[in-house]
Structures are given as C-alpha cells and as structure tokens.
PDB file of N, CA and C in Angstrom:
ATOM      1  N   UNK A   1     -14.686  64.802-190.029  1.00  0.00           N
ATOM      2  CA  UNK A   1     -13.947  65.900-189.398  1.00  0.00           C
ATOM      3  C   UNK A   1     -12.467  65.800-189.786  1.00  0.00           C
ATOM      4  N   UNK A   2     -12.026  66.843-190.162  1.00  0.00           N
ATOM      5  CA  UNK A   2     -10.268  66.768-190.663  1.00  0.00           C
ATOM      6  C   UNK A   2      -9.582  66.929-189.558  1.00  0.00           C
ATOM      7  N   UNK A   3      -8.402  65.700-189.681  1.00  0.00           N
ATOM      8  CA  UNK A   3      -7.929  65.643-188.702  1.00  0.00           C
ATOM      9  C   UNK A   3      -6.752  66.857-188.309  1.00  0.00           C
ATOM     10  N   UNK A   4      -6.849  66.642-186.819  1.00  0.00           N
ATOM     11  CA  UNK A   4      -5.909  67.668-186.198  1.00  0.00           C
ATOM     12  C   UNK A   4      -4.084  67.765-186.065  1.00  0.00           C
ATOM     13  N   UNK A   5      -3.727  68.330-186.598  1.00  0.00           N
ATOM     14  CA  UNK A   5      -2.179  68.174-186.921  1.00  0.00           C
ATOM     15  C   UNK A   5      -1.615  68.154-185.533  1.00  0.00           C
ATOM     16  N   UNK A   6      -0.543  67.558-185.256  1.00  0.00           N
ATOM     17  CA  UNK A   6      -0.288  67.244-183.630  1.00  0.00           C
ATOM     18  C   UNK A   6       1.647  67.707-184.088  1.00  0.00           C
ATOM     19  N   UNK A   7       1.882  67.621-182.429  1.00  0.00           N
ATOM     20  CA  UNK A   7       3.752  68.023-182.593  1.00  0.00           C
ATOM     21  C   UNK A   7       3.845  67.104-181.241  1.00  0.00           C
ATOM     22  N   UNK A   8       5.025  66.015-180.906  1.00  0.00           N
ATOM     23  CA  UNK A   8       5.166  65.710-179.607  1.00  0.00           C
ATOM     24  C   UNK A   8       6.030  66.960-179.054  1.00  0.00           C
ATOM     25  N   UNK A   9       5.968  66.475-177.687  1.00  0.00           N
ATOM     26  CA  UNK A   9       6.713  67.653-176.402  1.00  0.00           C
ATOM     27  C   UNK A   9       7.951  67.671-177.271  1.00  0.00           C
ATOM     28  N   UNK A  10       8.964  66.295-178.206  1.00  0.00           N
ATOM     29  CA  UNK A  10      10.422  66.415-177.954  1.00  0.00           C
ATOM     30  C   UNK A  10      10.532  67.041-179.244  1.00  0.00           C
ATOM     31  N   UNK A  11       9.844  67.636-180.084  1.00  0.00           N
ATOM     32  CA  UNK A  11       8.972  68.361-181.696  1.00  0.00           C
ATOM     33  C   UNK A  11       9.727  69.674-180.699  1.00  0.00           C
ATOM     34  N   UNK A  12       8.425  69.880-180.521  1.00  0.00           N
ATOM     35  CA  UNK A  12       8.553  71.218-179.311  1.00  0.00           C
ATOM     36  C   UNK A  12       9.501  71.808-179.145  1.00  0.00           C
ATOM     37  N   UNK A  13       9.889  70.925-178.220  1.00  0.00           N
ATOM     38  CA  UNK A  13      11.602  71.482-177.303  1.00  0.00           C
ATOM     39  C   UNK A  13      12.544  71.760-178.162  1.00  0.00           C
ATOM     40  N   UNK A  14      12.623  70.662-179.381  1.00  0.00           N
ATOM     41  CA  UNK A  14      13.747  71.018-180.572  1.00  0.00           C
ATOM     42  C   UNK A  14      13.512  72.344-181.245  1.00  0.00           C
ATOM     43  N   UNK A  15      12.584  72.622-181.784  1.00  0.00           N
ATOM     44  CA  UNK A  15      12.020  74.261-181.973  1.00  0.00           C
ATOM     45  C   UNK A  15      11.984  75.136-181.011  1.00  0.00           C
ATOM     46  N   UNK A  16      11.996  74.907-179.991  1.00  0.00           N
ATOM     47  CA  UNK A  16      12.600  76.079-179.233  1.00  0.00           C
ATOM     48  C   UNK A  16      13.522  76.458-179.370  1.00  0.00           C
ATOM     49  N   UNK A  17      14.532  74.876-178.722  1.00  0.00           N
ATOM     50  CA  UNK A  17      15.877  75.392-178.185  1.00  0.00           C
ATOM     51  C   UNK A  17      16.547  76.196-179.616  1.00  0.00           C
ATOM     52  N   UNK A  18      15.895  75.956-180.841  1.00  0.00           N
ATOM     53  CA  UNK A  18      16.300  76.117-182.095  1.00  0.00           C
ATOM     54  C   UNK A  18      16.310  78.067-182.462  1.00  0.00           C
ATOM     55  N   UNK A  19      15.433  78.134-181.566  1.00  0.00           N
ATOM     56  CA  UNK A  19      15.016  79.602-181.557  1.00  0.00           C
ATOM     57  C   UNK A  19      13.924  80.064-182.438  1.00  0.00           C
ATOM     58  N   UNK A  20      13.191  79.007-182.918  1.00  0.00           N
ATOM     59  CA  UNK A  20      11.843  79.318-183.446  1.00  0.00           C
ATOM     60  C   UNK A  20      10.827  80.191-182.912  1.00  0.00           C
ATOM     61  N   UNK A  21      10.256  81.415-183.645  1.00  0.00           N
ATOM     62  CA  UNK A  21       9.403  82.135-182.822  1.00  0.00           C
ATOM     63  C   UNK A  21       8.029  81.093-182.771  1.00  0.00           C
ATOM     64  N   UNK A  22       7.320  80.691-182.511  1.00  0.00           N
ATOM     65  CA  UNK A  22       6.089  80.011-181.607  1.00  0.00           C
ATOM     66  C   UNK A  22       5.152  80.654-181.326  1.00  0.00           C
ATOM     67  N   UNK A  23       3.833  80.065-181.734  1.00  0.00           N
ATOM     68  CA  UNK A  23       2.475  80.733-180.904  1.00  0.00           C
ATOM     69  C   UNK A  23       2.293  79.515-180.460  1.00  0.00           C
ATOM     70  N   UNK A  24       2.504  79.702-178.777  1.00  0.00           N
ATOM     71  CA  UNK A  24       2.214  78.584-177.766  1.00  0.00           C
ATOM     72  C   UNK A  24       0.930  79.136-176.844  1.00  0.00           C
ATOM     73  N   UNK A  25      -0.302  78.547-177.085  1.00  0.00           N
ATOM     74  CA  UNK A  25      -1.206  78.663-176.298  1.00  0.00           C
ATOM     75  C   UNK A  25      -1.521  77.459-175.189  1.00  0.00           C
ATOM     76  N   UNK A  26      -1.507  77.816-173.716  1.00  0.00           N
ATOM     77  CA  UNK A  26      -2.055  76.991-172.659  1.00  0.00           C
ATOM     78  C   UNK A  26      -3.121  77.094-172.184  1.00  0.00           C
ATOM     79  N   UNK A  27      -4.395  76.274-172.664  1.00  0.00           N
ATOM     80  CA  UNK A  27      -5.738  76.087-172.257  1.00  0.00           C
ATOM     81  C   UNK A  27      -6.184  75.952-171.090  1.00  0.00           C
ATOM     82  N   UNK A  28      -5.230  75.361-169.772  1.00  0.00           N
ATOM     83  CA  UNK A  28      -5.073  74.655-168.624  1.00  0.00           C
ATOM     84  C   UNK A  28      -5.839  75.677-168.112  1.00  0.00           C
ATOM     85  N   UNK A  29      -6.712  75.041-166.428  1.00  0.00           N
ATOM     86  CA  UNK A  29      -7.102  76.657-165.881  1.00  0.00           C
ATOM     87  C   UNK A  29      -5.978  76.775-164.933  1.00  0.00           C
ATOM     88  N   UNK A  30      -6.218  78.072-164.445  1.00  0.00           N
ATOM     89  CA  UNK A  30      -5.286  79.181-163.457  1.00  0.00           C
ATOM     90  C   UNK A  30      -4.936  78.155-162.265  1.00  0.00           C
ATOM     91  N   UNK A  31      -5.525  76.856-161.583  1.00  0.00           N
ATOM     92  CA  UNK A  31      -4.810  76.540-160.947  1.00  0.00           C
ATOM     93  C   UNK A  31      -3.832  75.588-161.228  1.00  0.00           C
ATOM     94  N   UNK A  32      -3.613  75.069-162.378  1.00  0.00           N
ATOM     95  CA  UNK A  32      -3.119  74.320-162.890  1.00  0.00           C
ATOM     96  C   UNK A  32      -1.322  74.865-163.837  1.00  0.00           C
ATOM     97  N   UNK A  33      -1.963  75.940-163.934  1.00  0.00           N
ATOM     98  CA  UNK A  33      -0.906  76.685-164.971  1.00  0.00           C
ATOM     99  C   UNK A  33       0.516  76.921-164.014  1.00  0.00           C
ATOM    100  N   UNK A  34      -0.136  77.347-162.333  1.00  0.00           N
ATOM    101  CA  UNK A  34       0.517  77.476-161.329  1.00  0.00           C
ATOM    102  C   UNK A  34       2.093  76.860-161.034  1.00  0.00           C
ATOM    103  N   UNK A  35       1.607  75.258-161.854  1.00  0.00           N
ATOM    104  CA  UNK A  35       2.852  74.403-161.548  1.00  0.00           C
ATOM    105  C   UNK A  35       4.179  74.383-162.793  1.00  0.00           C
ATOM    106  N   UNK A  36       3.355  75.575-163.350  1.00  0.00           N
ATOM    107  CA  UNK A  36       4.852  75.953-164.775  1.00  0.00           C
ATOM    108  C   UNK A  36       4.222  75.383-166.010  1.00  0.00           C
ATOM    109  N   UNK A  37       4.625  76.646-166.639  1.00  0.00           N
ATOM    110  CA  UNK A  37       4.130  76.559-168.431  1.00  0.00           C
ATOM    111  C   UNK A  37       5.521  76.915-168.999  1.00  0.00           C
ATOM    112  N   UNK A  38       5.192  75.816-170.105  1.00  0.00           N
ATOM    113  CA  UNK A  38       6.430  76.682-171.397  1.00  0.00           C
ATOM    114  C   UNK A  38       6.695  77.768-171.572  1.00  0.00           C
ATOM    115  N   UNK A  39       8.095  77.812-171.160  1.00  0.00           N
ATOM    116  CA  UNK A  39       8.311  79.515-171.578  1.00  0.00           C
ATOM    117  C   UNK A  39       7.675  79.856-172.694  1.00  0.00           C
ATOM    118  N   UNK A  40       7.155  81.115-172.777  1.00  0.00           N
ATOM    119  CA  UNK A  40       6.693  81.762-173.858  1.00  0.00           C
ATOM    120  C   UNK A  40       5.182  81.745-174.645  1.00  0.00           C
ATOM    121  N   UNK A  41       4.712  80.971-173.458  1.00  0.00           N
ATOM    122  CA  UNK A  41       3.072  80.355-173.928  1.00  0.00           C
ATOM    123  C   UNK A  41       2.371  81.542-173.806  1.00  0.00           C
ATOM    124  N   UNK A  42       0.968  81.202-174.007  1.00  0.00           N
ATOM    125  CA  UNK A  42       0.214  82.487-173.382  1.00  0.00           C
ATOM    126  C   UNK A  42      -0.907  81.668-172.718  1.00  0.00           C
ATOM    127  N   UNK A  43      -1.442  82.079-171.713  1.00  0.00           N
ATOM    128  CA  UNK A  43      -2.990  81.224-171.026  1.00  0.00           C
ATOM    129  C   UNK A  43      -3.692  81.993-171.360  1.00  0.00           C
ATOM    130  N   UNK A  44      -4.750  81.131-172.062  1.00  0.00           N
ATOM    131  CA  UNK A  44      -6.308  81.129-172.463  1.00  0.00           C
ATOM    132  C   UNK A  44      -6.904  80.305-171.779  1.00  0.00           C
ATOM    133  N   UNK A  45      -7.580  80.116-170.694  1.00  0.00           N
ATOM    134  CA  UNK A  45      -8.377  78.970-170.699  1.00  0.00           C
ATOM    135  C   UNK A  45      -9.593  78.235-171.603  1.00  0.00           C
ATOM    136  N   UNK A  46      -9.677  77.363-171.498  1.00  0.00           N
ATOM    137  CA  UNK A  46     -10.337  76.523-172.627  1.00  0.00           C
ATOM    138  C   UNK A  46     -11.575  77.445-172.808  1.00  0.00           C
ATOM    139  N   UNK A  47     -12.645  77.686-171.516  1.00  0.00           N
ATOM    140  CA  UNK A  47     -13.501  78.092-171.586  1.00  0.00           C
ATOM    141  C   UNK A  47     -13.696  79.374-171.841  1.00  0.00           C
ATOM    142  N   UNK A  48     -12.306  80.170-172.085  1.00  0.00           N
ATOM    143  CA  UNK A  48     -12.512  81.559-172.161  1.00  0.00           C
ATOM    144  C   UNK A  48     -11.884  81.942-174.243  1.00  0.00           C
ATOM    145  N   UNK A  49     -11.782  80.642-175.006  1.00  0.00           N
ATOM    146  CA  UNK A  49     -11.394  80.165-176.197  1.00  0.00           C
ATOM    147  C   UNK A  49     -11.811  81.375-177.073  1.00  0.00           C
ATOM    148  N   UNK A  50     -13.474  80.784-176.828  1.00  0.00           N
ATOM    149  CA  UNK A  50     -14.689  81.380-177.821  1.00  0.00           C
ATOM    150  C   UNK A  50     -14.833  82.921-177.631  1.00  0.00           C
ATOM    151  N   UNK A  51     -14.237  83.544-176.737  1.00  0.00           N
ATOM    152  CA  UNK A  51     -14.457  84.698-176.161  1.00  0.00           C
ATOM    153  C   UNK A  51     -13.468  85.358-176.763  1.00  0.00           C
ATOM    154  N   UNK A  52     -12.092  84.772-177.236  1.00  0.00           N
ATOM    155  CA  UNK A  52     -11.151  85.763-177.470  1.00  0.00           C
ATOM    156  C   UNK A  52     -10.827  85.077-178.867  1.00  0.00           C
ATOM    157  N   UNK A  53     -11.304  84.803-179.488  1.00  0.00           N
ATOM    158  CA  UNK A  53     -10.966  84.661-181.096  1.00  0.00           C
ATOM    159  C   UNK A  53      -9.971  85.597-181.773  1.00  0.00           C
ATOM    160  N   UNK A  54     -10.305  86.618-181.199  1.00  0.00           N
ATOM    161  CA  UNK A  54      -9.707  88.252-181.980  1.00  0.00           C
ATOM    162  C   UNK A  54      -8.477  88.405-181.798  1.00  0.00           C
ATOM    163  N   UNK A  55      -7.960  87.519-180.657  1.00  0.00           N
ATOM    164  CA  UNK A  55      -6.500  87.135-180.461  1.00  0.00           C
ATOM    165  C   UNK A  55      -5.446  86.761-181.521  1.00  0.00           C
ATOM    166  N   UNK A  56      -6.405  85.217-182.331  1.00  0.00           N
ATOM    167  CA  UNK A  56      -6.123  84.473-183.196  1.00  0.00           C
ATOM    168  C   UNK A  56      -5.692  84.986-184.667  1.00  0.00           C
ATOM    169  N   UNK A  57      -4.718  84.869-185.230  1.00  0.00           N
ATOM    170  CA  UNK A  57      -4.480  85.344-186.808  1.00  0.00           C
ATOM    171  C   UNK A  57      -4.718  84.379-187.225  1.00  0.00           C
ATOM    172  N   UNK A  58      -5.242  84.401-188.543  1.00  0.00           N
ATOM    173  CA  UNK A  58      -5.462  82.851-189.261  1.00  0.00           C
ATOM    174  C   UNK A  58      -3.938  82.720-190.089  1.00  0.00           C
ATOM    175  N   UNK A  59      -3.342  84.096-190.120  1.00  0.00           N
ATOM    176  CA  UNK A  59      -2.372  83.548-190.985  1.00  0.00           C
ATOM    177  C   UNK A  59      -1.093  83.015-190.198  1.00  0.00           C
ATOM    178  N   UNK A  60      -1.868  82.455-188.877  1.00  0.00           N
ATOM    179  CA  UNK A  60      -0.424  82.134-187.572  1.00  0.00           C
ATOM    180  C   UNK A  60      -0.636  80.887-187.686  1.00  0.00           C
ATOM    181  N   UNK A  61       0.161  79.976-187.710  1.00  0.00           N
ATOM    182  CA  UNK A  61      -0.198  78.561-186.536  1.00  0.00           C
ATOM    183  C   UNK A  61      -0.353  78.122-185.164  1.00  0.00           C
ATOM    184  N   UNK A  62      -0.845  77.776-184.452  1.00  0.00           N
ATOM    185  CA  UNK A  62      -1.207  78.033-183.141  1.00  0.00           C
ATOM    186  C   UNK A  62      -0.741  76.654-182.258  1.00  0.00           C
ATOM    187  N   UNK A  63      -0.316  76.694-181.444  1.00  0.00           N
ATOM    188  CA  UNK A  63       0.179  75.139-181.148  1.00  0.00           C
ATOM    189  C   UNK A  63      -0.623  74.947-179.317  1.00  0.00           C
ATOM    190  N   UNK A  64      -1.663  74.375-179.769  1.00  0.00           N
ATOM    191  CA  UNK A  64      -2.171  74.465-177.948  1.00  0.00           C
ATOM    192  C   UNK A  64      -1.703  73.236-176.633  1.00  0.00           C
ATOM    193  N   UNK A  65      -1.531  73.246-175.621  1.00  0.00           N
ATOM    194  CA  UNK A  65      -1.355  72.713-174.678  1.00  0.00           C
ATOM    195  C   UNK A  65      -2.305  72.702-173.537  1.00  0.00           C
ATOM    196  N   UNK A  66      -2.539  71.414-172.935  1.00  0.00           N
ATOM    197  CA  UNK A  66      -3.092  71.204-171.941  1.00  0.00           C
ATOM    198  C   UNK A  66      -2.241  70.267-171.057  1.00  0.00           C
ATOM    199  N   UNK A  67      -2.770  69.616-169.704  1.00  0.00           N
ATOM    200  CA  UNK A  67      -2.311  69.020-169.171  1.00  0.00           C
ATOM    201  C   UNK A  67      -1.974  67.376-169.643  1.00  0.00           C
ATOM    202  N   UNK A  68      -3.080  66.834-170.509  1.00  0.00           N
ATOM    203  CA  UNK A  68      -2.826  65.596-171.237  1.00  0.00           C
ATOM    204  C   UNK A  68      -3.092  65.499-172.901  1.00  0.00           C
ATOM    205  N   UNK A  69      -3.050  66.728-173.135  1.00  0.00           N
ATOM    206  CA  UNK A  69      -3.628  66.878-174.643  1.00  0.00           C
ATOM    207  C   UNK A  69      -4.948  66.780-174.847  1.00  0.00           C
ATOM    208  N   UNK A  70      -5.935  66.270-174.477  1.00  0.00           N
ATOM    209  CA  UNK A  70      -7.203  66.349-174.347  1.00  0.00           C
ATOM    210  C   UNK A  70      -8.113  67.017-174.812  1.00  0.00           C
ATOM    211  N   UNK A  71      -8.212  68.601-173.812  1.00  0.00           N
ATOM    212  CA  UNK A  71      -8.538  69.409-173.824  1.00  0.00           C
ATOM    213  C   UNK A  71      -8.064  70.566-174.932  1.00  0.00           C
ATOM    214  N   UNK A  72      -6.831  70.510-175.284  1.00  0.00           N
ATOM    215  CA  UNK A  72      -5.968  71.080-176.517  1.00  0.00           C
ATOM    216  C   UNK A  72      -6.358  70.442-177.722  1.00  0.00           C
ATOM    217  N   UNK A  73      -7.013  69.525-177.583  1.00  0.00           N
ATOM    218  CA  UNK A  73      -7.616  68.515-178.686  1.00  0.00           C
ATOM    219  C   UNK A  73      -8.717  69.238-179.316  1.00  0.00           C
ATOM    220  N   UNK A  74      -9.646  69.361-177.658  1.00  0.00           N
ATOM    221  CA  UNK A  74     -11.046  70.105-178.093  1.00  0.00           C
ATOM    222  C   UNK A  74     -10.982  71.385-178.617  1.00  0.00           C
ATOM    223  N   UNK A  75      -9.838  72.106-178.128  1.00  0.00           N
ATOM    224  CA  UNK A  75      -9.730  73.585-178.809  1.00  0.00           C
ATOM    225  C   UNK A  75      -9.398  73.355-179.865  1.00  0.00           C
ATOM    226  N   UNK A  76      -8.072  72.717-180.613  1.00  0.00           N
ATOM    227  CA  UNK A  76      -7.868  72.446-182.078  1.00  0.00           C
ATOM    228  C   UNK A  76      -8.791  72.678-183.196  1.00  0.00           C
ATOM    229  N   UNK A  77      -9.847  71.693-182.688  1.00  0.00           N
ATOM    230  CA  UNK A  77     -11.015  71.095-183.463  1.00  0.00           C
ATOM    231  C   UNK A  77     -11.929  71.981-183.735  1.00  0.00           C
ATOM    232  N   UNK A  78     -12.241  72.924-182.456  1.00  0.00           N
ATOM    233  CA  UNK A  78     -13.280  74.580-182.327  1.00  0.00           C
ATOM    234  C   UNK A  78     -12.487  75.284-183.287  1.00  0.00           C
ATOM    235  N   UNK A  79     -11.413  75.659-183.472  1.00  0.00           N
ATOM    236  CA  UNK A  79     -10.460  76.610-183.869  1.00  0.00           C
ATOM    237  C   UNK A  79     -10.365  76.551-185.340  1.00  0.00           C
ATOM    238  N   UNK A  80     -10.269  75.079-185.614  1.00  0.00           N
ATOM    239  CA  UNK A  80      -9.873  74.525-187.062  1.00  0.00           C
ATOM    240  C   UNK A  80     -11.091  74.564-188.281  1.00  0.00           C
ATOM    241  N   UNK A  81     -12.374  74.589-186.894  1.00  0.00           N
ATOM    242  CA  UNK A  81     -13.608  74.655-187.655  1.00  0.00           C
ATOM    243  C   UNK A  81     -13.849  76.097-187.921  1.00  0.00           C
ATOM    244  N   UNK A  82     -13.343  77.045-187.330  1.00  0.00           N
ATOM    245  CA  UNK A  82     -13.461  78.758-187.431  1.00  0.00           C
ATOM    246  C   UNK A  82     -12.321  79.089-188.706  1.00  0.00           C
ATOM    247  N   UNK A  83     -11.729  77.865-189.127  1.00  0.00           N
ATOM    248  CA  UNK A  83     -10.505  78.889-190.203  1.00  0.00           C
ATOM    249  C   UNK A  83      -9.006  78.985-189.844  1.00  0.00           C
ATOM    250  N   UNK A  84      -8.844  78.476-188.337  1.00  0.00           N
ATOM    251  CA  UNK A  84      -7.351  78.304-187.912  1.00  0.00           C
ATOM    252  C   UNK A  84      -6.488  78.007-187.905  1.00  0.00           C
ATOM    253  N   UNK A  85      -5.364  78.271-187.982  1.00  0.00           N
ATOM    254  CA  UNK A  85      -4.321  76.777-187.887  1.00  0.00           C
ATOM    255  C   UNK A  85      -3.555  76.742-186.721  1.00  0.00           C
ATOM    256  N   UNK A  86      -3.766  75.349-186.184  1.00  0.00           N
ATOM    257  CA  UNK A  86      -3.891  74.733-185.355  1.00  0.00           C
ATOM    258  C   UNK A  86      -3.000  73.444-185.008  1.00  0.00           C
ATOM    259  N   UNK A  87      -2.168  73.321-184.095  1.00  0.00           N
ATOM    260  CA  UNK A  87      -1.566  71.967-183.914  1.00  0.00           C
ATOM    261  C   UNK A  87      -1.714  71.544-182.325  1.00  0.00           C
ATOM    262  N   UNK A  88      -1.908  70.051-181.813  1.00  0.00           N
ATOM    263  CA  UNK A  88      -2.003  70.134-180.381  1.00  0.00           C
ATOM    264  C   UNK A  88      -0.971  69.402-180.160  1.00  0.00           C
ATOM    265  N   UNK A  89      -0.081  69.881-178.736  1.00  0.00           N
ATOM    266  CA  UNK A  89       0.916  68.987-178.054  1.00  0.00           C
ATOM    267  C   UNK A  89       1.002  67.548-177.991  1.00  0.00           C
ATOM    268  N   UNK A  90       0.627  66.617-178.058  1.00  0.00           N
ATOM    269  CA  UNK A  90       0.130  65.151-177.740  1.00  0.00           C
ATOM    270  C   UNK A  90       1.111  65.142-176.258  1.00  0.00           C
ATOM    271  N   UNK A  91       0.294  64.603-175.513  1.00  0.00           N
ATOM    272  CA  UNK A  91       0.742  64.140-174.202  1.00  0.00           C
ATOM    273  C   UNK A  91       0.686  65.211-172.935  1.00  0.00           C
ATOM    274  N   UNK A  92       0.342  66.401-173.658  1.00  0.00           N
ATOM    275  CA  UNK A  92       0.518  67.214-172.964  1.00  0.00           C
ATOM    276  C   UNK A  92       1.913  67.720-171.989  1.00  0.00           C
ATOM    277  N   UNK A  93       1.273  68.575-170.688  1.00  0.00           N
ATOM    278  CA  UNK A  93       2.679  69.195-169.925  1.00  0.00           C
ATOM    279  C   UNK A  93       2.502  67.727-169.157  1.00  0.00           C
ATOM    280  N   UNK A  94       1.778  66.474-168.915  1.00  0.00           N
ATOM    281  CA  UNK A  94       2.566  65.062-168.438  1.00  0.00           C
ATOM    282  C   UNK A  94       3.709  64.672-169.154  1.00  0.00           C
ATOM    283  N   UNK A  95       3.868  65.174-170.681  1.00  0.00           N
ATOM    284  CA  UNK A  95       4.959  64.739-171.157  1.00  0.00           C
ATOM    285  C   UNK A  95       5.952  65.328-171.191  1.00  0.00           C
ATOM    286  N   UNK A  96       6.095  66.851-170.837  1.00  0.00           N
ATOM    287  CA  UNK A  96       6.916  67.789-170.780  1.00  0.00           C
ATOM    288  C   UNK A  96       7.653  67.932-170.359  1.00  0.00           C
ATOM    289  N   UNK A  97       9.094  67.478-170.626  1.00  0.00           N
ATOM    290  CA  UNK A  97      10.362  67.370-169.940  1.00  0.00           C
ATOM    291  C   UNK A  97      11.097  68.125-170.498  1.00  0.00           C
ATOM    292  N   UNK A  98      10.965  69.460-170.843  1.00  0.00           N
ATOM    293  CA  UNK A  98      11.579  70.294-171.284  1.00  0.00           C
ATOM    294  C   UNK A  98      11.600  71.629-169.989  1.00  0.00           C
ATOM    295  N   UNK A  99      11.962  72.894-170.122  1.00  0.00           N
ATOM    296  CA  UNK A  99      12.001  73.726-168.925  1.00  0.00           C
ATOM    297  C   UNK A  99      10.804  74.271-168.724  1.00  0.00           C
ATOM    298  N   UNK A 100       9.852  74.511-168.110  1.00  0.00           N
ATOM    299  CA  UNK A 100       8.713  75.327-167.903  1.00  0.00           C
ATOM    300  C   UNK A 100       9.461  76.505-166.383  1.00  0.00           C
ATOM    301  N   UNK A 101       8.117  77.544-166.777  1.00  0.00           N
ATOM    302  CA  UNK A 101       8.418  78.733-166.221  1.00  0.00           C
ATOM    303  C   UNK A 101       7.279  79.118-165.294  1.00  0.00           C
ATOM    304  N   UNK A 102       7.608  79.813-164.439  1.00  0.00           N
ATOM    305  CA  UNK A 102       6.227  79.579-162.923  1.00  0.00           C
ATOM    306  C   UNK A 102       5.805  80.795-163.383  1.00  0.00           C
ATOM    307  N   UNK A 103       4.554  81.429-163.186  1.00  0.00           N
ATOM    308  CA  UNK A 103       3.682  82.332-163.008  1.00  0.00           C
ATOM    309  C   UNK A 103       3.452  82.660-161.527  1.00  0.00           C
ATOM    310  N   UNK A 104       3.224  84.240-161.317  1.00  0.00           N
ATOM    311  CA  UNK A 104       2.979  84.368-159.961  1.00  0.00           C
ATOM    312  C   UNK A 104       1.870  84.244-159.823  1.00  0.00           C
TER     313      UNK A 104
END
C-alpha cells in the first residue's frame, strides 16, 4: 500500500497564517466537531466519505483531520485508492494549537 503523505498541525498553521488557499476536510462526527474546527474546513464525516466522492477533485489536494489522526488515516488510504490526493494531519485536533472556529 503507498504510503500516505502527512503535514503536522505546526505545517498547517504556517500555511494558513501564510494565506494559502486549503482543502481542509474534518472527518470527526457532529458531536465532536462541536468543540471547534479549523477555520475553513469542511465536515464530512468519515462514514458519510464514500457517499460524497463528487465533492472531491482529483486535481485538488485534500488535507483530512480527525481527532487523533486515525481516522483521517483511514480516509487518506479510501481516497488515495479512488485516484486522490490526499494528506492527513498527524496528531490530529489533540495537536492543534492553532485557532479553531465553533459551529452552531
């Protein structure tokens, strides 16, 4: 299996604050997302991945997040095997000491 290209949180934050446009996807579910996502992400939940493909450009890079990377792992790997490109957070939003933004 080819491995999955990764970015840490402090990767991240430097491309933001940089003003990089970003495709930030958050896998987390709805009660989880509650406690603040990266500005500018979008929520997918993991399980709702396979369902919305049509979302995905292949000619984008996609950078996913979960709560420990984990789960952003498993999407990578689904994604990468469909044609995607794909990078996962390592450490997830535990490592995220950058600003996140609340959802109502």
């Amino acid at each position: 299996m080819e491995e999955i290209k990764v970015i840490t949180p402090e990767e991240l934050q430097k491309k933001l604050e940089a003003g990089e446009k970003l495709e930030l996807v958050d896998v987390r579910e709805d009660e989880e997302v509650v406690f603040g996502m990266i500005p500018g992400a979008k929520h997918i939940r993991m399980g709702e991945i396979p369902a919305n493909l049509d979302y995905f450009d292949k000619d984008k890079e996609y950078i996913f997040i979960c709560r420990s990377s984990h789960r952003s792992g498993n999407v990578c790997h689904y994604l990468q095997e469909h044609g995607y490109k794909v990078r996962n957070m390592i450490g997830g939003m535990l490592a995220w000491t950058g600003e996140t933004e609340y959802t109502e």
